[in-house]
N, C-alpha and C. Protein backbone atom coordinates (compact mmCIF):
# COMPACT_ATOMS: atom_id res chain seq x y z
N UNK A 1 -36.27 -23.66 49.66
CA UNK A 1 -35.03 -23.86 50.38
C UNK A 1 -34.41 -22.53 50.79
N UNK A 2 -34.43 -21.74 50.16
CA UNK A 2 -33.78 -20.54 50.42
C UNK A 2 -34.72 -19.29 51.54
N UNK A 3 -35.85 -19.83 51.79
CA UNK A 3 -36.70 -19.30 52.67
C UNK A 3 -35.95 -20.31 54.17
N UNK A 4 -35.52 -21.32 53.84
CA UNK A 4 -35.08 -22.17 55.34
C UNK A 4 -33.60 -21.24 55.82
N UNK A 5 -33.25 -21.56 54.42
CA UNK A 5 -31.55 -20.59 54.97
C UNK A 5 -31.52 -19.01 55.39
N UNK A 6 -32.45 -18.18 54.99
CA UNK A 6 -32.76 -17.07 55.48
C UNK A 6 -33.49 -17.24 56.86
N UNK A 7 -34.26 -17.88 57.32
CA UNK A 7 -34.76 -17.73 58.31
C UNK A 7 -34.09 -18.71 59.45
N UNK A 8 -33.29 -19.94 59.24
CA UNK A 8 -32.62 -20.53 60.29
C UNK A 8 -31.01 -19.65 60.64
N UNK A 9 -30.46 -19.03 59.27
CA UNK A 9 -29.15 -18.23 59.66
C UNK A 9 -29.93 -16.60 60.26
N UNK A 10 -30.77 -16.24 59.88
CA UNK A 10 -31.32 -14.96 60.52
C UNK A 10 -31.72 -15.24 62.38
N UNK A 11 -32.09 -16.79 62.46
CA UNK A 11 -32.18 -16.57 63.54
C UNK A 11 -30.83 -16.93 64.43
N UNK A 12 -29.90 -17.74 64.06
CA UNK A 12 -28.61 -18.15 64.53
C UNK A 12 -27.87 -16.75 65.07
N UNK A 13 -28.05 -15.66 63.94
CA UNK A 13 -27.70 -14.59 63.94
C UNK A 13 -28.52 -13.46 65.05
N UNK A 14 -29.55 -13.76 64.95
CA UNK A 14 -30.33 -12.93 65.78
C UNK A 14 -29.82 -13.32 67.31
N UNK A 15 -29.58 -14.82 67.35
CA UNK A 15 -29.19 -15.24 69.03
C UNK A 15 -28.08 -15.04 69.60
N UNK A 16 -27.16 -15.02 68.69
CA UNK A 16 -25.78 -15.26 68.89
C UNK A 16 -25.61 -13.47 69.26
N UNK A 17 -26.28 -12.57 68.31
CA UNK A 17 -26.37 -11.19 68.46
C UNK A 17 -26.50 -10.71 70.14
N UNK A 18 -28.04 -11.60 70.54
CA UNK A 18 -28.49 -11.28 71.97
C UNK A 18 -27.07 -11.46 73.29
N UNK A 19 -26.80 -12.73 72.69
CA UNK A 19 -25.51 -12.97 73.75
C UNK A 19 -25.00 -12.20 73.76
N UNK A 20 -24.21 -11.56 72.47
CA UNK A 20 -23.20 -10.51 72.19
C UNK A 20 -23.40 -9.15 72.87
N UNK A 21 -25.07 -9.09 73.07
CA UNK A 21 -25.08 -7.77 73.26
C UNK A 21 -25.42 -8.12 75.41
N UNK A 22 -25.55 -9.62 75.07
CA UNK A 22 -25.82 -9.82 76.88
C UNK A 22 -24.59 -9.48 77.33
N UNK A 23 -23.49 -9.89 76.69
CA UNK A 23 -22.04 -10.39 77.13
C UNK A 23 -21.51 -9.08 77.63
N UNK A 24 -21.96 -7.95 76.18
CA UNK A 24 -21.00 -6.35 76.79
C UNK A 24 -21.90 -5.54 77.67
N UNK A 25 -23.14 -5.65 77.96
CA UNK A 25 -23.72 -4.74 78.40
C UNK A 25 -23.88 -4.87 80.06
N UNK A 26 -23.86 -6.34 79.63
CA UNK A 26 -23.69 -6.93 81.86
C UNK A 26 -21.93 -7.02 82.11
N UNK A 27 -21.47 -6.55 81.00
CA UNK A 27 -19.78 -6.86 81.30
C UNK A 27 -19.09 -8.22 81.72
N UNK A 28 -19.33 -8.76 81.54
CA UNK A 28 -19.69 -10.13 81.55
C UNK A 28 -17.51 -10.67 80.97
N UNK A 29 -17.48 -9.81 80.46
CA UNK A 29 -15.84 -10.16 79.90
C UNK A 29 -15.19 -10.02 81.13
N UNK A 30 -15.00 -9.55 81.89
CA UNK A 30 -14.91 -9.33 83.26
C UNK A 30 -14.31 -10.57 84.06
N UNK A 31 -15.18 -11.92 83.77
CA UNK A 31 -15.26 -12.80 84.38
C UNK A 31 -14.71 -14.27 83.45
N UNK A 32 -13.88 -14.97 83.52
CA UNK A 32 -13.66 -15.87 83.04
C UNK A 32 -14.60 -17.09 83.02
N UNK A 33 -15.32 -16.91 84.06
CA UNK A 33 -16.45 -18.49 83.60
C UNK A 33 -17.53 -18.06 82.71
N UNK A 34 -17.71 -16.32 82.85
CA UNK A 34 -19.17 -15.94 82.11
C UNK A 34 -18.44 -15.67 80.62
N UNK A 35 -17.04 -15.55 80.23
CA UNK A 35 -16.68 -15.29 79.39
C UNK A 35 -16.68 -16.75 78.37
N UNK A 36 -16.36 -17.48 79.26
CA UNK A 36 -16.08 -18.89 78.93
C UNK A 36 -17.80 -19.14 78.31
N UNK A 37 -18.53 -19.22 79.22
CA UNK A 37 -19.68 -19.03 79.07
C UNK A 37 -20.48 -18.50 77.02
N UNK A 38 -20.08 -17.19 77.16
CA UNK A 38 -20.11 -16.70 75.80
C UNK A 38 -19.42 -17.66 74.80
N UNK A 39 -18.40 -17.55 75.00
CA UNK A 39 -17.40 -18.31 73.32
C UNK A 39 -17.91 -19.91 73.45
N UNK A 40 -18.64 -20.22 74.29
CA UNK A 40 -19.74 -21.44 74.20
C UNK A 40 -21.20 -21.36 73.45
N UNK A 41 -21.33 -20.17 73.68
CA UNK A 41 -22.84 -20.41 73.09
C UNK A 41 -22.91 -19.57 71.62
N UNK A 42 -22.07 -19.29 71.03
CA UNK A 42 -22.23 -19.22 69.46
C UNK A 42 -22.41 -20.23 68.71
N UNK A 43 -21.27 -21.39 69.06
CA UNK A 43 -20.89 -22.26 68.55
C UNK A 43 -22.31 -23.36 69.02
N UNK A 44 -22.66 -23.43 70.22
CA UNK A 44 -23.74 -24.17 70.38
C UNK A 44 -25.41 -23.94 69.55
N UNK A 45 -25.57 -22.42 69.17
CA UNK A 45 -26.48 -22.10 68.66
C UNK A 45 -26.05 -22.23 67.23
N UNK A 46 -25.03 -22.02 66.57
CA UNK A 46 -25.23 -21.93 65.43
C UNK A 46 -24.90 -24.16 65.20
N UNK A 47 -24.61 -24.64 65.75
CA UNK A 47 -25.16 -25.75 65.64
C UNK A 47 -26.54 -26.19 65.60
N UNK A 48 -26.92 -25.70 66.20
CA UNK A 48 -28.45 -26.07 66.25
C UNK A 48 -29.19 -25.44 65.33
N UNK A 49 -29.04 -24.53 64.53
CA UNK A 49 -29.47 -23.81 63.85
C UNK A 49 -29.18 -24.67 62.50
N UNK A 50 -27.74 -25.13 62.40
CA UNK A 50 -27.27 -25.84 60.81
C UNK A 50 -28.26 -27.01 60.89
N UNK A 51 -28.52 -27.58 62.19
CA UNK A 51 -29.00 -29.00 62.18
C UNK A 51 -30.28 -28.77 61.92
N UNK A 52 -30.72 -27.89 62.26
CA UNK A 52 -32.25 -27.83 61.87
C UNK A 52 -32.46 -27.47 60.48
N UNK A 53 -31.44 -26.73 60.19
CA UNK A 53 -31.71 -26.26 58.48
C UNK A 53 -31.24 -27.51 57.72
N UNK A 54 -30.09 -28.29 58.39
CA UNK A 54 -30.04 -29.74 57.25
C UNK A 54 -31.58 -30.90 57.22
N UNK A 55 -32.00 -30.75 58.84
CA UNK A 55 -33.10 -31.44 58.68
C UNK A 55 -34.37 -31.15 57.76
N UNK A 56 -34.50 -29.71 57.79
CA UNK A 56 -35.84 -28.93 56.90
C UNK A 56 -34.85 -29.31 55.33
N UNK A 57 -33.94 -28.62 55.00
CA UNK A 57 -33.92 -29.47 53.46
C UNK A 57 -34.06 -30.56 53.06
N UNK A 58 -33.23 -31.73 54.55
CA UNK A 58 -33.71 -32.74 53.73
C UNK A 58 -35.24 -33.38 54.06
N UNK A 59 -36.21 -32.86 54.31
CA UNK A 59 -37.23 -33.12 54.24
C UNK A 59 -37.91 -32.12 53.07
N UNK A 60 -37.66 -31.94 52.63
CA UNK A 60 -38.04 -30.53 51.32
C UNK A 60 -37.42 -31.54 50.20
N UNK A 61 -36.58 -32.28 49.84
CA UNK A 61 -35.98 -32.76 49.25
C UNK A 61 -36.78 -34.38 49.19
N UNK A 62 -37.54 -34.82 50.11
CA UNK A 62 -38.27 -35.78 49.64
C UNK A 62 -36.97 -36.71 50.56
N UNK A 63 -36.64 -36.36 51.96
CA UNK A 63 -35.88 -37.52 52.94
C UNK A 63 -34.93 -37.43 52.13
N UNK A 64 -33.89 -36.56 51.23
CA UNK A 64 -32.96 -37.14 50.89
C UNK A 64 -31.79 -36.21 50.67
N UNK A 65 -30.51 -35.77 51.14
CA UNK A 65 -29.87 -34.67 50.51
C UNK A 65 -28.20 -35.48 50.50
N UNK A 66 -27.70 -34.84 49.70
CA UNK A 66 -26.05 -35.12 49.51
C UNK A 66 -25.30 -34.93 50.45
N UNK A 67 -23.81 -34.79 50.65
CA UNK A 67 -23.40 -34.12 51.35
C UNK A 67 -22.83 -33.04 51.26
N UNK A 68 -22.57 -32.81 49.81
CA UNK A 68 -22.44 -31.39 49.85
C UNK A 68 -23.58 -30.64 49.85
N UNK A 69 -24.89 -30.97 49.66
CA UNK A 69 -25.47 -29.63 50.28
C UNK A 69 -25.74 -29.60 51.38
N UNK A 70 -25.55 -30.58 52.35
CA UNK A 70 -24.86 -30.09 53.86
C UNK A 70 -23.93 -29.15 54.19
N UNK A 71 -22.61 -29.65 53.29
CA UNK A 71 -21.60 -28.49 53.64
C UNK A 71 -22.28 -26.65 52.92
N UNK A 72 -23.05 -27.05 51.96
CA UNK A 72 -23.47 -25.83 51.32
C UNK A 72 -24.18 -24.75 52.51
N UNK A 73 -25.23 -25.86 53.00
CA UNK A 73 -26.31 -25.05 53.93
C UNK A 73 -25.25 -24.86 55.47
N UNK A 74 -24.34 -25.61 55.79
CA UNK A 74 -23.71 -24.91 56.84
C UNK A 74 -23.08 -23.62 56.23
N UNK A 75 -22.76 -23.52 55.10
CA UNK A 75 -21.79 -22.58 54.56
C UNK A 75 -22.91 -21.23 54.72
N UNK A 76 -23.97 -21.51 54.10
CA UNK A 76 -25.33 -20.17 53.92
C UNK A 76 -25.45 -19.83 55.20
N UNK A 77 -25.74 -20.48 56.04
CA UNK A 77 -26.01 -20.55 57.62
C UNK A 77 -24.72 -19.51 58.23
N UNK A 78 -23.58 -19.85 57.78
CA UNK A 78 -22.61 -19.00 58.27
C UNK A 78 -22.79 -17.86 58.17
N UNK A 79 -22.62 -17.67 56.55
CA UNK A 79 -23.18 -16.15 56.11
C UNK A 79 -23.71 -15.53 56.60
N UNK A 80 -24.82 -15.90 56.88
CA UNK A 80 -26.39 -15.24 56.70
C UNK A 80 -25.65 -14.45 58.41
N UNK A 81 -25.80 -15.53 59.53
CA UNK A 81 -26.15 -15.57 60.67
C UNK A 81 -24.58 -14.53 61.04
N UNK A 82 -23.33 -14.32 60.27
CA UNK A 82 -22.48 -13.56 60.36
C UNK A 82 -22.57 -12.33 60.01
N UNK A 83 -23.07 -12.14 58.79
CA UNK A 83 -23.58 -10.77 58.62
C UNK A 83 -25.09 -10.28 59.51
N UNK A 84 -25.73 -10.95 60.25
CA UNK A 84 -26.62 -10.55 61.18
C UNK A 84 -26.30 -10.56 62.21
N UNK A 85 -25.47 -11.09 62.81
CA UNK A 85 -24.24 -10.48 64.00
C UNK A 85 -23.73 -9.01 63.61
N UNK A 86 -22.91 -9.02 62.24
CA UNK A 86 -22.30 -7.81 61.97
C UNK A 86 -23.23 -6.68 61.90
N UNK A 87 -24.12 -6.58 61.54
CA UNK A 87 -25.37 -5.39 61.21
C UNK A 87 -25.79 -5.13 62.77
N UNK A 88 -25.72 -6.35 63.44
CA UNK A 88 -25.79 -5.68 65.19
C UNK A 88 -25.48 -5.43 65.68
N UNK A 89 -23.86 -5.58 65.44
CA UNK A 89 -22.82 -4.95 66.33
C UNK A 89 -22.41 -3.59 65.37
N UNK A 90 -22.66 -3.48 64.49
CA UNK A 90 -22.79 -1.71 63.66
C UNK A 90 -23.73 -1.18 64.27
N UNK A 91 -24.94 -1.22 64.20
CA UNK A 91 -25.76 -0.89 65.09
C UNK A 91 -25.34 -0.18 67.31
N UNK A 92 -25.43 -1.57 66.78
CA UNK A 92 -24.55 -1.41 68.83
C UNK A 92 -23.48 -0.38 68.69
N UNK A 93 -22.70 -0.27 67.97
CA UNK A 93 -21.32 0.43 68.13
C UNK A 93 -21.89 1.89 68.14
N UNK A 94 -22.50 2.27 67.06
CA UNK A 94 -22.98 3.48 66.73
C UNK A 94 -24.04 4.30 68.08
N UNK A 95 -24.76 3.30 68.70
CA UNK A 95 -26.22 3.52 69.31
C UNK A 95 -25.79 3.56 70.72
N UNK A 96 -24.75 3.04 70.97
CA UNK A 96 -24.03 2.16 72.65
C UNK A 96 -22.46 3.00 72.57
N UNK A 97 -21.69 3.42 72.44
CA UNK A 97 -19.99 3.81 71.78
C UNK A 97 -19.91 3.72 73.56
N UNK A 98 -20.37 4.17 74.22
CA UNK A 98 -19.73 4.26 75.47
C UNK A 98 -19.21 2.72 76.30
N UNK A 99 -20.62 1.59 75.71
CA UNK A 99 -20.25 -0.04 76.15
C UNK A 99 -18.89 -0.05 75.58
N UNK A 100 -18.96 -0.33 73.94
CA UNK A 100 -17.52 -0.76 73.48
C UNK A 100 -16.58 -0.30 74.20
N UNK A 101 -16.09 1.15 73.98
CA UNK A 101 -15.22 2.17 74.43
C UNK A 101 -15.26 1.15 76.02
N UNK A 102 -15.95 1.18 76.84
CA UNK A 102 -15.26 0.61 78.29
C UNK A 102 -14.80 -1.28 77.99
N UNK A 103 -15.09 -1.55 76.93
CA UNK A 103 -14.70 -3.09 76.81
C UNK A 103 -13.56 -2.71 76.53
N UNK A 104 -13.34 -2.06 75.51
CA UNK A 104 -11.72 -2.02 74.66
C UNK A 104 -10.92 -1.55 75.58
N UNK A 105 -11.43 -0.16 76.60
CA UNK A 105 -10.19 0.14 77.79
C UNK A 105 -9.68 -0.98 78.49
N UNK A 106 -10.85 -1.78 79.05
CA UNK A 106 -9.84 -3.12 79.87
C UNK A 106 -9.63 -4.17 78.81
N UNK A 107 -10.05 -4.17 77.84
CA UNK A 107 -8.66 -4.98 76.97
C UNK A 107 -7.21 -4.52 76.61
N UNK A 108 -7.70 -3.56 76.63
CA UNK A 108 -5.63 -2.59 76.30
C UNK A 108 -5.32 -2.46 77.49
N UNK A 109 -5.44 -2.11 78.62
CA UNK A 109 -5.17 -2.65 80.10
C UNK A 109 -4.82 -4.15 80.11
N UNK A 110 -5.63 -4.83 80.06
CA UNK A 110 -4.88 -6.27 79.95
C UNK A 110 -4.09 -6.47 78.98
N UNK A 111 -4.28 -5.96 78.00
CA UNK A 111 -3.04 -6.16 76.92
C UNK A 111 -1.84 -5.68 77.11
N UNK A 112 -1.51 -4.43 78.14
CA UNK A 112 -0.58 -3.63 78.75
C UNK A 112 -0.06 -4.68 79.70
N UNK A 113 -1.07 -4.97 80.52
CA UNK A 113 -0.55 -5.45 81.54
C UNK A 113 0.39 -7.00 81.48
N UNK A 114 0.35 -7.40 80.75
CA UNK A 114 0.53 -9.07 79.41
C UNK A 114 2.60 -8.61 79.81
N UNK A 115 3.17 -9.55 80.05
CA UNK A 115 4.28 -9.60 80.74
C UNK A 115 5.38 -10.02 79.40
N UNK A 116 4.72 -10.29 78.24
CA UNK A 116 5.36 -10.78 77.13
C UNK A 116 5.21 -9.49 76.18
N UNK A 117 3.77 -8.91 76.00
CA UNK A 117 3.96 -7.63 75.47
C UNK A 117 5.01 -6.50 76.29
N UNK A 118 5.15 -6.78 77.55
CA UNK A 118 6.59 -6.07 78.11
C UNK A 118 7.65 -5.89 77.19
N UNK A 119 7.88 -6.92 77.11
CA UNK A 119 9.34 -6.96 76.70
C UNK A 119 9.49 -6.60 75.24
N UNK A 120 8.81 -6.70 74.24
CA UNK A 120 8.78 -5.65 73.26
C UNK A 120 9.25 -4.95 72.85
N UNK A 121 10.00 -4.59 71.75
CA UNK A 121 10.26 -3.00 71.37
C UNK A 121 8.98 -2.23 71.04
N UNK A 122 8.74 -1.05 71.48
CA UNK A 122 8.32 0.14 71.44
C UNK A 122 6.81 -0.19 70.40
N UNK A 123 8.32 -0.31 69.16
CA UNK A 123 7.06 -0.55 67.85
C UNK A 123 6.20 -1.20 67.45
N UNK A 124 6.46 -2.20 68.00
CA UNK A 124 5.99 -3.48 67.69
C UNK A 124 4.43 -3.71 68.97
N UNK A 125 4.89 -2.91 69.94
CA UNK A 125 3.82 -2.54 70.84
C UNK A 125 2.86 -2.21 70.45
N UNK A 126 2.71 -0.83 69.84
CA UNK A 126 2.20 -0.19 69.34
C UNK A 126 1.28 -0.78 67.75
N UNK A 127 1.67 -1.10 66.81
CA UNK A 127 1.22 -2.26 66.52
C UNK A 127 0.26 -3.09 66.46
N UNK A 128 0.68 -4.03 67.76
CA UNK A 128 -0.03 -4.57 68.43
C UNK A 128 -1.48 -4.48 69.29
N UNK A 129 -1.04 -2.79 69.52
CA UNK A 129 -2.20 -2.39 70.50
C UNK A 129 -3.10 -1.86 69.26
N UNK A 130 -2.29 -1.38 68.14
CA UNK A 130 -3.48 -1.08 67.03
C UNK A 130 -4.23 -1.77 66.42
N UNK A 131 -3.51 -3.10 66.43
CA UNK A 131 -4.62 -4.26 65.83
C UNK A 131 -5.35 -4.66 66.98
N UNK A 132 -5.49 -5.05 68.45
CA UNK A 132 -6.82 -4.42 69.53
C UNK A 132 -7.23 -3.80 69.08
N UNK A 133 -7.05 -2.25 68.71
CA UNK A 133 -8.15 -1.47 68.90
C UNK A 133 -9.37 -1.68 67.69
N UNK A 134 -8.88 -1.86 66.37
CA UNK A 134 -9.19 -2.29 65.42
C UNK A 134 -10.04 -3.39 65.33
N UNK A 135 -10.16 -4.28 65.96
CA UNK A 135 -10.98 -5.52 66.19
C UNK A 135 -12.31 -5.09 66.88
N UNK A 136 -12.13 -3.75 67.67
CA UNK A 136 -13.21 -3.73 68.87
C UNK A 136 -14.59 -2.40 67.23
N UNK A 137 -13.83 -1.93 66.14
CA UNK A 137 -14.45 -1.00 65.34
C UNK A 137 -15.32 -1.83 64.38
N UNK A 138 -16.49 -1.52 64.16
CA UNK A 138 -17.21 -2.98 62.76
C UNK A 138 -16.52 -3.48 61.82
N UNK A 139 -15.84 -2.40 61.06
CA UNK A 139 -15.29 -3.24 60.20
C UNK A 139 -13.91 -4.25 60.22
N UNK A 140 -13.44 -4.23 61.49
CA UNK A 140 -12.31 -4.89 62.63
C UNK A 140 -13.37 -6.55 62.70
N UNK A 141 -14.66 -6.19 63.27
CA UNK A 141 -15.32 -7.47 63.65
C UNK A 141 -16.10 -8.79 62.40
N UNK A 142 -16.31 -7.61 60.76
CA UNK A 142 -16.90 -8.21 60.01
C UNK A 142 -16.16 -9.66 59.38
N UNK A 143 -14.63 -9.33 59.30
CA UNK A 143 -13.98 -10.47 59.14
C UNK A 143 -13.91 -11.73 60.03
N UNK A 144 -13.77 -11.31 61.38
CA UNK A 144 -13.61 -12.31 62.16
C UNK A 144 -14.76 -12.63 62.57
N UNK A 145 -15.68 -12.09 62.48
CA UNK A 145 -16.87 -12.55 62.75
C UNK A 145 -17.75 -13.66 61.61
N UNK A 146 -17.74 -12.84 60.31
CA UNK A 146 -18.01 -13.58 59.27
C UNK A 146 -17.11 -15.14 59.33
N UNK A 147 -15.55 -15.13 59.54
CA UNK A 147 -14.54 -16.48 59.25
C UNK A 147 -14.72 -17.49 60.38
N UNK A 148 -14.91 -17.05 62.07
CA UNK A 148 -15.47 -17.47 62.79
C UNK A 148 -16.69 -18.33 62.86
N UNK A 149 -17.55 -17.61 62.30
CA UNK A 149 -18.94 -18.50 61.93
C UNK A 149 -19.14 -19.54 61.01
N UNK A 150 -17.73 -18.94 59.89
CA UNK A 150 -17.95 -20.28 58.77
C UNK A 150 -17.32 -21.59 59.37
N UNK A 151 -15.65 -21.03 59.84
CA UNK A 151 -15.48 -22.42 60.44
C UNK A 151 -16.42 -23.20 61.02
N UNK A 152 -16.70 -22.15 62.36
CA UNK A 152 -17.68 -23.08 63.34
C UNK A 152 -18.44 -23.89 62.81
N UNK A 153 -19.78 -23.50 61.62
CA UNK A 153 -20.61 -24.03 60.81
C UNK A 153 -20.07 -25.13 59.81
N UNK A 154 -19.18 -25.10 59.17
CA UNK A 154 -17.86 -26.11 58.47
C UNK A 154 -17.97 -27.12 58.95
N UNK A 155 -17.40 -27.08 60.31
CA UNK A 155 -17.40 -28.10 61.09
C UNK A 155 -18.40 -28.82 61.10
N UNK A 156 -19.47 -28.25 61.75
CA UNK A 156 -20.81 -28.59 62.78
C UNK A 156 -21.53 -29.39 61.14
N UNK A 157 -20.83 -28.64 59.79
CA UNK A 157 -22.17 -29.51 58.89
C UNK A 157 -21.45 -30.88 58.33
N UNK A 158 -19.88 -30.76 58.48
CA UNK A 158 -19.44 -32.07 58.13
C UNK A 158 -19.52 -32.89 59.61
N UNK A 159 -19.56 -33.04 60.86
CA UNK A 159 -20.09 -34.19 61.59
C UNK A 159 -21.78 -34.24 61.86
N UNK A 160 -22.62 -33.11 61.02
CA UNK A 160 -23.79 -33.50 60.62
C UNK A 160 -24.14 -34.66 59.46
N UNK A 161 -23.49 -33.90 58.58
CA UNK A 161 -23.95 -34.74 57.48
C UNK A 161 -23.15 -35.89 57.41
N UNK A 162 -22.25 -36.16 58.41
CA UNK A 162 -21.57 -37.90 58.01
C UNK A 162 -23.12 -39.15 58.90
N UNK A 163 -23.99 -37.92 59.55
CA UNK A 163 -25.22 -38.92 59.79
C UNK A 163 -26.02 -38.91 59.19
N UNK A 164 -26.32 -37.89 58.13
CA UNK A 164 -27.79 -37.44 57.96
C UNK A 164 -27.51 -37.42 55.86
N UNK A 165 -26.24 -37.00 55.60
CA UNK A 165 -26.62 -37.51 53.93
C UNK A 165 -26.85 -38.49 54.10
N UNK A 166 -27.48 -38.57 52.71
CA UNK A 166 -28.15 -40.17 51.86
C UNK A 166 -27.31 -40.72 51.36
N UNK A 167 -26.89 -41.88 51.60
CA UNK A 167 -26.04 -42.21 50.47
C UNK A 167 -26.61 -43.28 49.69
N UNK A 168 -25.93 -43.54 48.57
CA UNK A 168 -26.57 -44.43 47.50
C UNK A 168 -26.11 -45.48 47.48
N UNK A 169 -27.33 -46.11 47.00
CA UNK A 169 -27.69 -47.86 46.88
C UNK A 169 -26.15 -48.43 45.94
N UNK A 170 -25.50 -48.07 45.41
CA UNK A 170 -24.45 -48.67 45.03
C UNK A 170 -23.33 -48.48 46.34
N UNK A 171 -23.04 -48.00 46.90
CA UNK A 171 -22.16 -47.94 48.08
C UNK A 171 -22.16 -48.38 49.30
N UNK A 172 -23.26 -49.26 49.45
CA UNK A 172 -24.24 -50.45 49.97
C UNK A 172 -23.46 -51.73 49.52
């Protein structure tokens, strides 16, 4: 079992990575349908990824698993496939600084430009623009990246497994 969760969250992670790195390198944030585009296909891959890892356990299991180790293996799946996002975008940051660096300028440009951050005091601006910048540095992305993935996966394994646990002959 633990050879399924390493290799279905390594690859969730590996895909979701490719987007990530499709998304900044064609600039792709740029555009609201290609952006739209992105914050679609994490969530679509790492579905497919939980579903396949609930299907391989419960066939490892002899056709049969609970539901919490549904919620378990979406939970591993998160992990795994979050910290293999994060190790790529450390990577990327370090290897690429010039991609990020031009993503984060037109986000603090749009964040400038934001008609509610106007009105603001000073400090609170500032702030503000520091927690941007902070999000765009790895250890800014490991949280939200890691909490991101669990929800998503959370989700995706509790309307999995309300089809796919077993349930027992007394609840019949």
């Amino acid at each position: 079992m633990n050879k399924v969760y390493a290799i279905l969250g390594g690859i969730g992670g590996i895909f979701t990575s490719f987007f990530l790195y499709m998304y900044l390198t064609l600039e792709l944030y740029t555009s609201r349908e290609y952006n739209l585009l992105y914050r679609l296909s994490s969530p679509v891959i790492l579905f497919i990824t939980v579903l396949f890892a609930i299907i391989a356990i419960k066939k490892l299991n002899g056709n049969r698993i609970s539901f919490m180790r549904c919620m378990f293996t979406g939970f591993i799946i998160s992990i795994i496939a979050g910290l293999v996002q994060f190790a790529f975008y450390t990577t990327f940051y370090f290897a690429r600084p010039e991609i990020i660096a031009k993503a984060e300028k037109i986000s603090e440009q749009q964040f400038m430009a934001d008609k509610e951050i106007k009105t603001l005091p000073a400090d609170q601006q500032a702030q503000k623009l520091q927690r941007l910048q902070s999000q765009f540095k790895p250890g800014g992305t490991l949280l939200s990246t890691v909490f991101t993935f669990f929800l998503i996966c959370m989700i995706e394994a509790v309307i999995i497994a309300a089809f796919a646990h077993t349930r027992s002959e007394e609840s019949l």
